[in-house]
Protein backbone atom coordinates (compact mmCIF):
# COMPACT_ATOMS: atom_id res chain seq x y z
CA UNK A 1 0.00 0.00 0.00
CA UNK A 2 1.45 3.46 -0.80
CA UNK A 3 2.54 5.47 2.05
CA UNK A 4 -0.30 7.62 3.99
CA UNK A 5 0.60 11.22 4.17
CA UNK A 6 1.02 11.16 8.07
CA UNK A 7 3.31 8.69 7.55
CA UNK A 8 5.30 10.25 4.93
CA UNK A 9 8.38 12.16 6.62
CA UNK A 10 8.32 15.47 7.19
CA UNK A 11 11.18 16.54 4.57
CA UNK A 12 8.85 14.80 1.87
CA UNK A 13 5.87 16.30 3.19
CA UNK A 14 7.41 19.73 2.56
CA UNK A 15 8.45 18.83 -1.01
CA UNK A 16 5.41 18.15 -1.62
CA UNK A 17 3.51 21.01 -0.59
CA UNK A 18 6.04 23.24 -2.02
CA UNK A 19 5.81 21.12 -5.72
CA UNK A 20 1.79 21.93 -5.63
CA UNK A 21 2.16 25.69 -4.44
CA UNK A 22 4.75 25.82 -7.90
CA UNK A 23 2.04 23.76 -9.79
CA UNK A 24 -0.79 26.23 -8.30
CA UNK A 25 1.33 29.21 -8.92
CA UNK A 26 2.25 27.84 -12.56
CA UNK A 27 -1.68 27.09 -13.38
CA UNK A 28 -2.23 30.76 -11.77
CA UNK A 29 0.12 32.35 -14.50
CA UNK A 30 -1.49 29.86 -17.62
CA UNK A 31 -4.47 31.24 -16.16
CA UNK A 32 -3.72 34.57 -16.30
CA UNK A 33 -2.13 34.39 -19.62
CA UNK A 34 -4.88 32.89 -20.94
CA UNK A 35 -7.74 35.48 -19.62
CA UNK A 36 -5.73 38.20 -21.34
CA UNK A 37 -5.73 36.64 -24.47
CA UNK A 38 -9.04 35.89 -23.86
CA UNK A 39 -9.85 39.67 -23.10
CA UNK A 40 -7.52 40.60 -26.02
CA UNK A 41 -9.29 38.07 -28.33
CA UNK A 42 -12.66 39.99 -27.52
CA UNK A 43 -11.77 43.16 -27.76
CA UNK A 44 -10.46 42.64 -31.05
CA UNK A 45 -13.84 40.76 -32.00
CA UNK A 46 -16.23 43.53 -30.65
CA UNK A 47 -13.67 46.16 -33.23
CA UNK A 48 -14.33 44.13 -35.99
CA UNK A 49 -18.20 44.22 -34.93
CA UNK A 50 -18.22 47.78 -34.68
CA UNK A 51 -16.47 48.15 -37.84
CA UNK A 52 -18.58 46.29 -39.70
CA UNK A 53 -21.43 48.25 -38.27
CA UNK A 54 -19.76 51.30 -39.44
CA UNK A 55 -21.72 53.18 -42.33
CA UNK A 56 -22.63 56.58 -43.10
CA UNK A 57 -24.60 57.60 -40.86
CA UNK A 58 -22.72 56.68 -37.84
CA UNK A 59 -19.30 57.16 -38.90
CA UNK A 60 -17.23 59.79 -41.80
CA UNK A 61 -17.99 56.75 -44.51
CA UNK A 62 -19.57 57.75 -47.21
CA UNK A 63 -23.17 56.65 -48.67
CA UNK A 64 -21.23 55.04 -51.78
CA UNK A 65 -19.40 52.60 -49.02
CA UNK A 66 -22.36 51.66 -47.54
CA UNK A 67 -23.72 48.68 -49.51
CA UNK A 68 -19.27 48.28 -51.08
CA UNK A 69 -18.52 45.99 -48.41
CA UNK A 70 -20.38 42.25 -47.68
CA UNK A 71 -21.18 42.11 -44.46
CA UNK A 72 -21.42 45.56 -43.46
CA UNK A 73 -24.95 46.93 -41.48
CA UNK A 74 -26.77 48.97 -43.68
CA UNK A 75 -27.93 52.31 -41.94
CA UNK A 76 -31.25 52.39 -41.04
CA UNK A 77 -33.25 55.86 -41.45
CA UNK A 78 -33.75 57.87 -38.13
CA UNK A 79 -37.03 58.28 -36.56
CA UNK A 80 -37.08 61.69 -36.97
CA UNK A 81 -34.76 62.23 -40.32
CA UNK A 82 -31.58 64.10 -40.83
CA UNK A 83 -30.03 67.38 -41.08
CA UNK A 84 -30.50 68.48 -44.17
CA UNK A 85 -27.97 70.74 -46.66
CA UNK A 86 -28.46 73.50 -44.82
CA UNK A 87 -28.55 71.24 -41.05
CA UNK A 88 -32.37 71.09 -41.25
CA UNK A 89 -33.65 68.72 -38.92
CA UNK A 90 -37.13 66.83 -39.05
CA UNK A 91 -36.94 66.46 -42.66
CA UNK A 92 -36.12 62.71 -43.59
CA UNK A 93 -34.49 61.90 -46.72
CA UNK A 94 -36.29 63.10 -49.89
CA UNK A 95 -38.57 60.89 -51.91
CA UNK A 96 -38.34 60.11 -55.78
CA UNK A 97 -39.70 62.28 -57.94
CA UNK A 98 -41.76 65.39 -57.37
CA UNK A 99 -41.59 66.78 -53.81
CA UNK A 100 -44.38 68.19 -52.18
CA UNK A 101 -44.96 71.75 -53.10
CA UNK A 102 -42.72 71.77 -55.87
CA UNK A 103 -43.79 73.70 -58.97
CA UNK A 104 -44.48 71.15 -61.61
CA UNK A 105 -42.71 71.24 -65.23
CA UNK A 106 -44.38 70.12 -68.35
CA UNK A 107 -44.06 71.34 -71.99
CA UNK A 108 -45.41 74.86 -73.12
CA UNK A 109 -47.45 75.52 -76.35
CA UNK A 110 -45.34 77.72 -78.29
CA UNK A 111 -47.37 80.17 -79.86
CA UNK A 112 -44.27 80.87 -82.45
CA UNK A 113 -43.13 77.24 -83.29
CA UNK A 114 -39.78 77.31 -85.36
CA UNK A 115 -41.19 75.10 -88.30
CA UNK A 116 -45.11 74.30 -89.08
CA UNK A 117 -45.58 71.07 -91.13
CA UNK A 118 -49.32 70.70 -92.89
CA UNK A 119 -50.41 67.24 -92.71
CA UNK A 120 -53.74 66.09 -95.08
CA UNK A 121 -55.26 62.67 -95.10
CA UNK A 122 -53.97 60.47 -97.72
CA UNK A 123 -55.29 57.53 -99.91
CA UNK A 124 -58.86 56.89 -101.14
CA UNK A 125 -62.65 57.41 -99.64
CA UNK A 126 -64.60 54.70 -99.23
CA UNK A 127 -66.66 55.67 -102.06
CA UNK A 128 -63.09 55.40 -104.14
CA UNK A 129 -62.46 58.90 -104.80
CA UNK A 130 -59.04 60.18 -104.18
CA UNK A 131 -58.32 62.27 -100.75
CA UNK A 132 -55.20 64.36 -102.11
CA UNK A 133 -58.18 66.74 -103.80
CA UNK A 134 -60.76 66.54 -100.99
CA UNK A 135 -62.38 70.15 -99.60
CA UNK A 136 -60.38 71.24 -96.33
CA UNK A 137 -63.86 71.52 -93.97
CA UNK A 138 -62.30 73.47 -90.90
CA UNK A 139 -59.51 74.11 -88.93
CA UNK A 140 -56.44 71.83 -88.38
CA UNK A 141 -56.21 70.14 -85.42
CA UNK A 142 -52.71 70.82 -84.21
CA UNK A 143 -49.94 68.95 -82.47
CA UNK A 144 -45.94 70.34 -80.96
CA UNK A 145 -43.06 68.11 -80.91
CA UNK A 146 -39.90 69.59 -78.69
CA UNK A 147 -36.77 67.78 -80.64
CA UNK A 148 -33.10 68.23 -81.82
CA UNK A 149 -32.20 69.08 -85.04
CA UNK A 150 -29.16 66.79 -86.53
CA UNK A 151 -25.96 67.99 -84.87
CA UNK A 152 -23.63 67.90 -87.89
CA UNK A 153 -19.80 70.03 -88.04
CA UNK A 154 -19.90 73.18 -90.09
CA UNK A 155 -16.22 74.72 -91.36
CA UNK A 156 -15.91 78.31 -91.62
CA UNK A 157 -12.86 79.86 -93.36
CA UNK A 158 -11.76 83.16 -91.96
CA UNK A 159 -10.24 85.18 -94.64
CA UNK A 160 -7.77 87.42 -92.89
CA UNK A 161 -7.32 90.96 -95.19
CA UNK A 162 -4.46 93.20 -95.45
CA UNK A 163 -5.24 96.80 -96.16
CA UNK A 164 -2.78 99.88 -96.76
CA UNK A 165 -4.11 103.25 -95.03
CA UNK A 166 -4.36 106.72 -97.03
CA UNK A 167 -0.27 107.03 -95.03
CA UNK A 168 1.21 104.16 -96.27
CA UNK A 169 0.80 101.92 -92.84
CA UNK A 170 -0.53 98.13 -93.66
CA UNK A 171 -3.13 96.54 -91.40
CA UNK A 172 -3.91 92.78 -90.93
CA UNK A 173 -7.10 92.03 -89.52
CA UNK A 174 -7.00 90.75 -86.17
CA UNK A 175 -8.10 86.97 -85.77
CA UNK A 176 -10.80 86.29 -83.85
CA UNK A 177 -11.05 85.18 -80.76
CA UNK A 178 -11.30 81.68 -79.63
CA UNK A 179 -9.67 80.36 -82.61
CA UNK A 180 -5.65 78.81 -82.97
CA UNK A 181 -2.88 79.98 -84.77
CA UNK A 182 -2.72 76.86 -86.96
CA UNK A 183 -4.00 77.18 -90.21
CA UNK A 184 -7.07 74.47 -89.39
CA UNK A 185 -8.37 74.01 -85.87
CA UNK A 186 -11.68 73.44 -83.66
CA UNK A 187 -13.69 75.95 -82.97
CA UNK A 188 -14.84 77.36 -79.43
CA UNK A 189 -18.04 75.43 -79.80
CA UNK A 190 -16.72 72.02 -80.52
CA UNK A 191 -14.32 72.76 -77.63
CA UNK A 192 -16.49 74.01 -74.95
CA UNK A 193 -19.01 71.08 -75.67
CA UNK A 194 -15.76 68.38 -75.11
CA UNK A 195 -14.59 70.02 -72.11
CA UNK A 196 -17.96 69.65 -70.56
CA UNK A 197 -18.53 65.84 -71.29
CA UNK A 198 -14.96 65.38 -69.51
CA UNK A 199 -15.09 68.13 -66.64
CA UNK A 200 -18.74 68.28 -65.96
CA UNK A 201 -20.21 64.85 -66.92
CA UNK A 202 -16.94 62.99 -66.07
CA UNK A 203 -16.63 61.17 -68.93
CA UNK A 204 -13.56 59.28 -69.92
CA UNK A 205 -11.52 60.45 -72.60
CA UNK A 206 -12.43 57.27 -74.70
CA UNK A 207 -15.85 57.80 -74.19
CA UNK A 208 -15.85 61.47 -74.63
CA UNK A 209 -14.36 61.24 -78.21
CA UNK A 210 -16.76 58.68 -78.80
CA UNK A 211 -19.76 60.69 -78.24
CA UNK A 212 -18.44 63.41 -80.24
CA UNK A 213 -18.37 61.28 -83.06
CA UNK A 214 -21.20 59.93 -83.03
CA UNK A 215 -22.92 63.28 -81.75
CA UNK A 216 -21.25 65.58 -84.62
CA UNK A 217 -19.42 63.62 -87.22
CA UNK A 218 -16.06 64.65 -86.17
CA UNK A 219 -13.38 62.77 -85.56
CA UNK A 220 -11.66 64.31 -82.50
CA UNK A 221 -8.46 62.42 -81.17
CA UNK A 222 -7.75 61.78 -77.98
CA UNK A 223 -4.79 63.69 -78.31
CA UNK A 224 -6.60 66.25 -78.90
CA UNK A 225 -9.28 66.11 -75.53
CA UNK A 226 -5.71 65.84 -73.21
CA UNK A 227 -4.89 69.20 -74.70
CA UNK A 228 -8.31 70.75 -74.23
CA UNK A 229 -7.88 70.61 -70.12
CA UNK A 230 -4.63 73.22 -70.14
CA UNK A 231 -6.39 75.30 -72.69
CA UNK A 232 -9.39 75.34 -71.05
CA UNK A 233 -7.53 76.20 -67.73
CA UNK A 234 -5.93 79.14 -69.02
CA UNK A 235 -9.06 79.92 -70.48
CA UNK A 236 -10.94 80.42 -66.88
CA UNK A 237 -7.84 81.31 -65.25
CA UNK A 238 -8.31 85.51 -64.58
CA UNK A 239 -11.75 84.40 -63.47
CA UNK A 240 -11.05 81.56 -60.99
CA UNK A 241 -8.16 84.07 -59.15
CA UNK A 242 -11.17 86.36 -58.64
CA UNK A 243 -13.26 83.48 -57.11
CA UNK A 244 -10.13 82.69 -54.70
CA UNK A 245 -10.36 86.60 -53.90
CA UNK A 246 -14.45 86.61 -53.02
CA UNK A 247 -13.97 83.06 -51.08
CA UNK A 248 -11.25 85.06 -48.83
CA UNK A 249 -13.16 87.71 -48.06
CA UNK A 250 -16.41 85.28 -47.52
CA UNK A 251 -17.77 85.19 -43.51
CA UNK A 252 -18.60 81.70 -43.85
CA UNK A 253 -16.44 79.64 -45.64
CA UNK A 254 -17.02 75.38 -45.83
CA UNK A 255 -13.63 73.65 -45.49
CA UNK A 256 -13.39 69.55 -47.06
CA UNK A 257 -11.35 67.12 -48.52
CA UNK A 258 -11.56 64.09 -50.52
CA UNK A 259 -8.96 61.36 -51.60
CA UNK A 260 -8.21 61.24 -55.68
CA UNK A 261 -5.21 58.57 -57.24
CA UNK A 262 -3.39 60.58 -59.54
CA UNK A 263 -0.54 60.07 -61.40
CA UNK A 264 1.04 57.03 -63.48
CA UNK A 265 1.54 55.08 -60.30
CA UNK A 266 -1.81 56.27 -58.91
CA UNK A 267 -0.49 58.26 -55.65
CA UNK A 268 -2.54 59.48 -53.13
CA UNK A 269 -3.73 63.12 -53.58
CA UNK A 270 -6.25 65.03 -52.10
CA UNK A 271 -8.81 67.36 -53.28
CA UNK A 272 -9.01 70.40 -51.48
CA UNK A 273 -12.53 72.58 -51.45
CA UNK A 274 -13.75 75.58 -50.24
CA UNK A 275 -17.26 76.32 -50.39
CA UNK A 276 -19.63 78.70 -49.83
CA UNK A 277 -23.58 79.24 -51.57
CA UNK A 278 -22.31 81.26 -54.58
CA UNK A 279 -18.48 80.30 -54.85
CA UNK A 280 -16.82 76.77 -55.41
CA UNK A 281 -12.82 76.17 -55.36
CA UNK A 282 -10.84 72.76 -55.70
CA UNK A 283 -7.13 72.45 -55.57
CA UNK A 284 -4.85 69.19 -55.60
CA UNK A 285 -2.70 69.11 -52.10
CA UNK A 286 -2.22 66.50 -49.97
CA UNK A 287 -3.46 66.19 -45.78
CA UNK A 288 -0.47 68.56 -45.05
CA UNK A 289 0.13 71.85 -43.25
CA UNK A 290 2.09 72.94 -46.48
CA UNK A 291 -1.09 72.11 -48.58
CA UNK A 292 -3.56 73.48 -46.40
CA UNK A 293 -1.42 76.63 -45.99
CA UNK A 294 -1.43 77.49 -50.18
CA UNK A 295 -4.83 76.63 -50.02
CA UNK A 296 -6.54 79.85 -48.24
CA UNK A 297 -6.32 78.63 -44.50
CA UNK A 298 -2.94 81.20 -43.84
CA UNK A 299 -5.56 84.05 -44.99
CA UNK A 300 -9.10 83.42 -44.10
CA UNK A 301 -10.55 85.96 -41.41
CA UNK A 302 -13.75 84.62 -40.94
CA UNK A 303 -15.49 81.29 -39.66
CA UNK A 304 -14.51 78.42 -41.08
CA UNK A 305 -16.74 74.95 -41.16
CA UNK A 306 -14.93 71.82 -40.97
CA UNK A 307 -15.12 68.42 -40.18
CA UNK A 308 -12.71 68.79 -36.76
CA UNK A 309 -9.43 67.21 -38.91
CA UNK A 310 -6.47 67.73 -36.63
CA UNK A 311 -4.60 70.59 -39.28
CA UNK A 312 -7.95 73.06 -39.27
CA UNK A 313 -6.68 73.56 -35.53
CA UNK A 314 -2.84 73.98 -36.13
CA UNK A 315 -1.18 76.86 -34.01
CA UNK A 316 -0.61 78.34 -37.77
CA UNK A 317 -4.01 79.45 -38.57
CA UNK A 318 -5.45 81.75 -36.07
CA UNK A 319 -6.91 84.18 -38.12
CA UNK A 320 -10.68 82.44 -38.00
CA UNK A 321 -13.07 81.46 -36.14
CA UNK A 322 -14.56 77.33 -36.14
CA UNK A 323 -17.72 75.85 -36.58
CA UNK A 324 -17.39 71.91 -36.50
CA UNK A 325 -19.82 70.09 -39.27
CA UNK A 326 -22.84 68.87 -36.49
CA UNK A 327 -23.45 66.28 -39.29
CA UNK A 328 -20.20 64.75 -38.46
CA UNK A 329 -20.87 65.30 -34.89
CA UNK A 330 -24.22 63.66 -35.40
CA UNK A 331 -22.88 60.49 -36.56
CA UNK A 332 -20.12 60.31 -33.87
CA UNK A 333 -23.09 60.46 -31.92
CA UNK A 334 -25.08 57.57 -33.22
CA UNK A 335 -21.97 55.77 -32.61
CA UNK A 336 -22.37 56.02 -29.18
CA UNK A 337 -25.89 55.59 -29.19
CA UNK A 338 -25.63 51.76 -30.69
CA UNK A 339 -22.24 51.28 -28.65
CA UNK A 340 -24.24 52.14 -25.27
CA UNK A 341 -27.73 50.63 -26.00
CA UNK A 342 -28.84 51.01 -22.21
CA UNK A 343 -27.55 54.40 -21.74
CA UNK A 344 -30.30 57.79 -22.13
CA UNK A 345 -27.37 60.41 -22.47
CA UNK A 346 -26.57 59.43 -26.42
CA UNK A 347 -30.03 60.17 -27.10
CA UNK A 348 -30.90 63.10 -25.33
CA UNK A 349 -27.11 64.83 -26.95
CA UNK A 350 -28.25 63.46 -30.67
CA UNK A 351 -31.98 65.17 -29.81
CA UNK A 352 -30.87 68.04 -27.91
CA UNK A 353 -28.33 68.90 -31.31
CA UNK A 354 -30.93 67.93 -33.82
CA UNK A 355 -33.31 70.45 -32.09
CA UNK A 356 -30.86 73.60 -31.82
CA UNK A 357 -30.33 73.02 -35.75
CA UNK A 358 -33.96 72.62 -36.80
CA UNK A 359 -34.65 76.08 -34.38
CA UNK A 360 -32.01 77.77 -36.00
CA UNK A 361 -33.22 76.74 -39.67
CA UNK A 362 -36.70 78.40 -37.93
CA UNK A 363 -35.21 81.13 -36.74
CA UNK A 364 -33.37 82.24 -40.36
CA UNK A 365 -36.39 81.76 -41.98
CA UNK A 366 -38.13 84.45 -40.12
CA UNK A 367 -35.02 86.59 -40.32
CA UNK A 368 -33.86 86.59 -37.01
CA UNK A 369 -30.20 86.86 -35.89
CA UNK A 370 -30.23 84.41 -33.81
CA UNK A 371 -32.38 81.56 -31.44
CA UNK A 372 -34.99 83.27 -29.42
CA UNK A 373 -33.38 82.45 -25.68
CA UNK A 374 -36.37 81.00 -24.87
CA UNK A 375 -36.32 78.12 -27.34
CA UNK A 376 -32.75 77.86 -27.27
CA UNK A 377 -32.11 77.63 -23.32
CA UNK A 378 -33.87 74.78 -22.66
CA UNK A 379 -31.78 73.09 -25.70
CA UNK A 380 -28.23 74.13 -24.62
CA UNK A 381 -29.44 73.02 -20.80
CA UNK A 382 -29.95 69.64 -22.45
CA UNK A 383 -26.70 69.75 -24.00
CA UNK A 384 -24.78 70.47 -21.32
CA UNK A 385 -26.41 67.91 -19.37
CA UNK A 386 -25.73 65.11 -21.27
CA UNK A 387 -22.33 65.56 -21.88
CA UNK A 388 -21.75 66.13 -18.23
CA UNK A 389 -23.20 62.38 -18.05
CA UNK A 390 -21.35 60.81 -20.72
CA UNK A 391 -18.29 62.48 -19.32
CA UNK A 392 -19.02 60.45 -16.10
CA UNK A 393 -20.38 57.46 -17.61
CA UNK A 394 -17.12 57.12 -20.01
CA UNK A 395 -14.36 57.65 -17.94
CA UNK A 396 -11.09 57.82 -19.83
CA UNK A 397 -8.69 55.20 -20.40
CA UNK A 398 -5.68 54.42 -18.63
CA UNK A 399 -1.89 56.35 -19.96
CA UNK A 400 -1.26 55.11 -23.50
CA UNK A 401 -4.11 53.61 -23.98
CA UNK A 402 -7.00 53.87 -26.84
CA UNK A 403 -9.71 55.83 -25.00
CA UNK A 404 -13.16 54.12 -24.96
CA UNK A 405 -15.95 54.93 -27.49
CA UNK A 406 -17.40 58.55 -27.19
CA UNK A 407 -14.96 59.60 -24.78
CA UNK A 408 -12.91 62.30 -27.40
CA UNK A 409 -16.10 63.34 -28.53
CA UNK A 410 -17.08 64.16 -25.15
CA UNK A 411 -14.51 65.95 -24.46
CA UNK A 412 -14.58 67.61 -27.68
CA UNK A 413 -18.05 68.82 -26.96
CA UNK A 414 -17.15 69.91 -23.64
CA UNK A 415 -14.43 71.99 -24.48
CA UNK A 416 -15.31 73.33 -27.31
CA UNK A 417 -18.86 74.39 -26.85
CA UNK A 418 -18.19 77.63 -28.73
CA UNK A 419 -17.19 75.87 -31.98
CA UNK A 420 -19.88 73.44 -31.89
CA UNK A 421 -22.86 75.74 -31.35
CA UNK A 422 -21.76 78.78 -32.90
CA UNK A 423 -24.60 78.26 -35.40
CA UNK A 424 -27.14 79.06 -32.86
CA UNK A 425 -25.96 82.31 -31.84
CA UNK A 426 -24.82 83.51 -35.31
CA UNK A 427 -27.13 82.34 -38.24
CA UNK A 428 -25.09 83.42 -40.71
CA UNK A 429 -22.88 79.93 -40.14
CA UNK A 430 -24.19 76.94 -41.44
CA UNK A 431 -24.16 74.33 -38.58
CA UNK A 432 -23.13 71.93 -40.95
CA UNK A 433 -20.43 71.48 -43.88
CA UNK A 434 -22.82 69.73 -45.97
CA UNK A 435 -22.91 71.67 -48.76
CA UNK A 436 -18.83 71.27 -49.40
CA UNK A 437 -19.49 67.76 -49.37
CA UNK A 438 -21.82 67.96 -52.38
CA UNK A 439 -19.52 70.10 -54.37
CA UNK A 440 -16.15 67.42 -53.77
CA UNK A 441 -19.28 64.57 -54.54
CA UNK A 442 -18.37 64.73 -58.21
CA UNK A 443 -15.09 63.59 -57.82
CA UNK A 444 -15.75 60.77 -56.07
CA UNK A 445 -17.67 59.74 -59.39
CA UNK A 446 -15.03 60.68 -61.86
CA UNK A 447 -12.83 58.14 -59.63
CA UNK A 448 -15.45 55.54 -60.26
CA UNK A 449 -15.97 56.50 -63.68
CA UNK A 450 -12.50 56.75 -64.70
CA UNK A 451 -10.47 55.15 -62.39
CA UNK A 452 -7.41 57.07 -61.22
CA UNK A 453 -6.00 60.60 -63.20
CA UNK A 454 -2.95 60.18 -65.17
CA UNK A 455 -1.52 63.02 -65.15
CA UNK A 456 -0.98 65.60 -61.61
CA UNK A 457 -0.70 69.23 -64.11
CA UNK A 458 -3.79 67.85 -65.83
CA UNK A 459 -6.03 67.10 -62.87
CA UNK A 460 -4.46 70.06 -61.84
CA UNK A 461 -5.85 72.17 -65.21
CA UNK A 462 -9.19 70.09 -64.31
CA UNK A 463 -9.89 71.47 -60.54
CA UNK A 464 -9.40 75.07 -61.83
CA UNK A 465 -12.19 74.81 -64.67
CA UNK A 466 -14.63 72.54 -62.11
CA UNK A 467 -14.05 75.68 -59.72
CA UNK A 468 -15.32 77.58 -62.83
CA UNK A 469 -17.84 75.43 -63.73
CA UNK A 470 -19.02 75.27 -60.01
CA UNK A 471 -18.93 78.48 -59.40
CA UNK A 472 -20.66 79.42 -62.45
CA UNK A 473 -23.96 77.77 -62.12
CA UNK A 474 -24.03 78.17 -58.19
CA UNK A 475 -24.59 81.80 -60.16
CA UNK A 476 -27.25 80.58 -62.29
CA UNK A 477 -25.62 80.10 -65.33
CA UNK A 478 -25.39 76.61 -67.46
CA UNK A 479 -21.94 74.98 -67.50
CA UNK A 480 -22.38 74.92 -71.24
CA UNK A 481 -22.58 78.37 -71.54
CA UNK A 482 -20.12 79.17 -69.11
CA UNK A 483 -17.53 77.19 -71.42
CA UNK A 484 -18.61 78.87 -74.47
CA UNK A 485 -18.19 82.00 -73.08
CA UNK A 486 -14.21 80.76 -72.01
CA UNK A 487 -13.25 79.48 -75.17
CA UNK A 488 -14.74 83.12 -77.25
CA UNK A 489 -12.30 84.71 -75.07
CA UNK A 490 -14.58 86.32 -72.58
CA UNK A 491 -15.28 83.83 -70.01
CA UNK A 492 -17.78 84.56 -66.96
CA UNK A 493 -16.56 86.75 -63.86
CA UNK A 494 -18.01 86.69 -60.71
CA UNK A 495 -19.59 89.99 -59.53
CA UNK A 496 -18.01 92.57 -57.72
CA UNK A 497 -17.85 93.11 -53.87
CA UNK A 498 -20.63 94.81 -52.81
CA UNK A 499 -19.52 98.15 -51.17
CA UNK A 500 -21.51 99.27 -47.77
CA UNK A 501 -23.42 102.62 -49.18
C-alpha cells in the first residue's frame, strides 16, 4: 500500500507542498495568460463588430461605401430624419420624384413654333375617290413636338485681309477670338461642348471622343481632348483668381477634402474645397500643413466649417473662427448611441443637437439673428447635461491607452462648446459642412468613372475649370454656356464686392 501522508516524513511532506504551491502558482500564470488573451481576443472581436457596423450615418464613410462591403450593417433611417444641406432637422431623406410643393414642369405651347408642317389625309374614300383633292372643312387640329435638329460640323474659313491706309501703314485684320494659330483648328463650340462631357459629366476620354463622333461627325483624337484641359484652364484662369479673392473675403467659408489617385503610379492626392452658396474652389494638395497653408487657411478671417481634422486647428491658422460640421458630430453620436444601447445620455445629446439646428433653420427663416433664448435655453441646458453624463459614464482610459468609445467626442463637446454651437448664436454659419461635401461629390464619381488621373498638371488644369464650372452655375448660369463663353475669349466673372453705401 502506498505510504499515507502522516506517515510520509516530514522533509517529503514539505516537497510536496512546495511542488503543488509551484504547480498552483504555474496554473495561476497559464491562467492569467490565458484570460488576457481571452480579453484581447474579444476586444479585437467587438472592433471588428463595430467596424462592420460602421456606415454613413454613424461614422465619416460615405453613402457610396455603404452597400461596397459584404457584411457591413446597412444604416437604417432615423425616426425623426436628418439634417438636411443647410442642417435642417425633421426632414427625412427626400422621396423620388416630385416633392411636395414643388412647382411642376411640363411642356409649353409655343405660340411661335420654329417650323409648321401641314399634314392632309392620304389615300382613297370609301366611295373610291381620291383624298389628295378633298375640300379642307375646318380648322387643323394641331400637335408640338420639342426635338433636336441633326448635330452635324460646319467649317468656316476666316479670310484674314491686309489693307494699306491713305499714309502708307498696312493693317492685318485681327483673328478672332477663340480660334488657334494653326492654319485648321476646332472651334470654341466644338471645344467648350468636349470640355464639358470630360469636366462636368466625367466622362472618360475614350468615351468622350466617342460621343463626339457619333454626336457631330467629327473625328476628335484623344490627343486632342488631353490638350483641351490646359487650354481650357488658361481659359478660366483671370476668373477663378477672382473666385479665390471673393472666397477670402467670404464670412462663412465650408472647409473639405476628398482622396483622388493621380498620377502614373496612382499616388494618393487630395482634393481640397472651399465652399460657400455662390463660390466653389478645388485644388490638388495633400493632408499637409504645407497644402492646407497654399490653399486659403494662412488668410481666411472669418469662420470656417470643418469636419474637426487635426490641421484646421494647427497653431498656424489663427486668423478664423470654427464651426465643426454637427453632421459629423451627429454620426459620432449615433456611434455612441448603438455602442451604449442602455444608456439615455446618447439620445438626449443626438436630440438636444438635432433640435438647436432645426430652431435655427426656424429662426433664419423668419429673419432673425439668432435663437430666441427662450427656445434655445432649454436646448443648450440639455446639452450640457448630457455631456456632463457621458463624461461620467465614459471615464477615460488608462496612460497610452485607446480611449473608450465617445470619450474624445465628449470631451470635444465639452471643451469646445463655442465651436460646436456657434450656429445658434450667429445664423449666418451653417451648422453643418454639408454643402462642401456635395460640391467634392463629383469627384468621387469621376474616380469611379474613370479610375485614377494620369496626369498631376492635368487634374491640376481640371480642378481650376470645375471651380469655374461650379462656381458658375451656383450663379445661375449653365456649364455649357459658361464654357462657351471661355473658349470666345470672354469667359464669366463673378460679380463685384458689394460696397456698404
Amino acid at each position: 500500500m502506498p505510504a499515507q501522508p502522516e506517515e510520509m516524513p516530514l522533509e517529503g511532506l514539505i516537497a510536496l507542498v512546495r511542488a503543488q504551491a509551484e504547480l498552483i502558482g504555474e496554473l495561476r500564470v497559464t491562467v492569467a495568460a490565458q484570460a488576457r488573451e481571452i480579453a484581447e481576443l474579444a476586444a479585437k472581436a467587438a472592433d471588428l463588430e463595430r467596424k462592420a457596423s460602421r456606415n454613413s450615418r454613424n461614422s465619416s464613410l460615405s453613402p457610396s461605401t455603404d452597400d461596397a462591403i459584404p457584411g457591413r450593417k446597412p444604416p437604417e433611417p432615423p425616426p425623426g430624419g436628418t439634417p438636411g444641406a443647410a442642417g435642417g432637422g425633421g426632414a427625412g431623406k427626400k422621396q423620388r420624384g416630385k416633392q411636395p410643393g414643388a412647382d411642376g414642369l411640363t411642356l409649353a405651347w409655343r405660340e411661335d413654333p420654329d417650323r409648321v408642317e401641314q399634314h392632309f389625309p392620304g389615300g382613297a374614300c370609301g366611295c373610291g375617290a381620291a383624298l389628295a383633292g378633298a375640300t379642307v372643312t375646318g380648322a387643323a387640329r394641331s400637335h408640338q413636338a420639342h426635338d433636336l435638329e441633326p448635330a452635324r460640323s460646319t467649317v468656316t474659313q476666316h479670310d484674314l485681309y491686309p489693307v494699306v491706309c491713305g499714309c502708307g501703314r498696312r493693317h492685318v485684320a485681327a483673328r478672332p477670338e477663340g480660334l488657334s494659330a494653326a492654319p485648321v483648328s476646332y472651334g470654341p463650340e466644338l471645344r467648350a461642348l468636349a470640355l464639358y462631357f470630360l469636366v462636368r459629366q466625367h466622362l472618360p476620354v475614350e468615351r468622350t471622343q466617342e460621343g463626339i463622333v457619333e454626336l457631330c461627325g467629327v473625328e476628335v483624337s484623344t490627343g486632342w481632348l488631353h490638350s483641351l484641359l490646359a487650354l481650357g484652364a488658361d481659359a478660366v484662369a483671370e476668373a477663378v483668381d477672382a473666385i479665390e479673392q471673393r472666397i477670402a473675403s467670404e464670412k462663412v467659408v465650408g472647409f473639405d477634402e476628398t482622396p483622388l489617385k493621380v498620377g502614373p503610379k496612382g499616388e494618393k492626392r487630395y482634393v481640397l474645397s472651399a465652399s460657400t452658396l455662390l463660390f466653389t474652389l478645388f485644388v490638388l494638395g495633400r493632408r499637409d500643413k504645407a497644402s492646407f497653408r497654399a490653399f486659403l487657411l494662412g488668410r481666411m478671417l472669418g469662420v470656417v466649417v470643418h469636419d474637426r481634422y487635426a490641421l484646421y486647428d494647427c497653431d498656424e491658422f489663427t486668423g478664423f473662427l470654427h464651426q465643426l460640421c454637427v453632421s459629423h458630430l451627429l454620426r459620432d453620436i449615433e456611434d455612441t448611441v448603438e455602442t451604449y444601447p442602455g444608456e439615455v445620455w446618447p439620445v438626449q445629446l443626438r436630440q438636444a443637437l438635432r433640435g438647436l439646428v432645426h430652431q435655427a433653420n426656424l429662426a433664419r427663416a423668419a429673419g432673425l439673428a439668432e435663437v430666441p433664448a427662450a427656445l434655445r435655453d432649454p436646448l443648450l441646458a440639455e446639452y450640457r447635461g448630457a455631456v456632463r453624463v457621458g463624461l461620467a459614464a465614459v471615464p477615460p482610459a488608462a496612460k497610452g491607452a485607446k480611449q473608450p468609445v465617445g470619450r474624445c467626442l465628449l470631451e470635444c463637446l465639452r471643451d469646445r462648446q463655442p465651436d460646436v454651437l456657434r450656429f445658434v448664436f450667429d445664423l449666418d454659419v451653417w451648422p453643418t459642412n454639408n454643402a462642401s461635401e456635395r460640391d467634392l461629390r463629383p469627384f468621387r464619381t469621376q474616380q469611379k468613372i474613370s479610375g485614377r488621373l494620369t496626369s498631376t498638371a492635368a487634374t491640376a488644369c481640371r480642378l481650376q475649370i470645375a471651380s469655374y464650372l461650379s462656381t458658375a452655375r451656383k450663379h445661375g448660369m449653365s456649364a455649357m454656356h459658361a464654357l462657351r463663353l471661355a473658349f470666345h475669349g470672354t469667359p464669366w466673372m463673378p460679380p463685384p464686392v458689394a460696397v456698404p453705401a
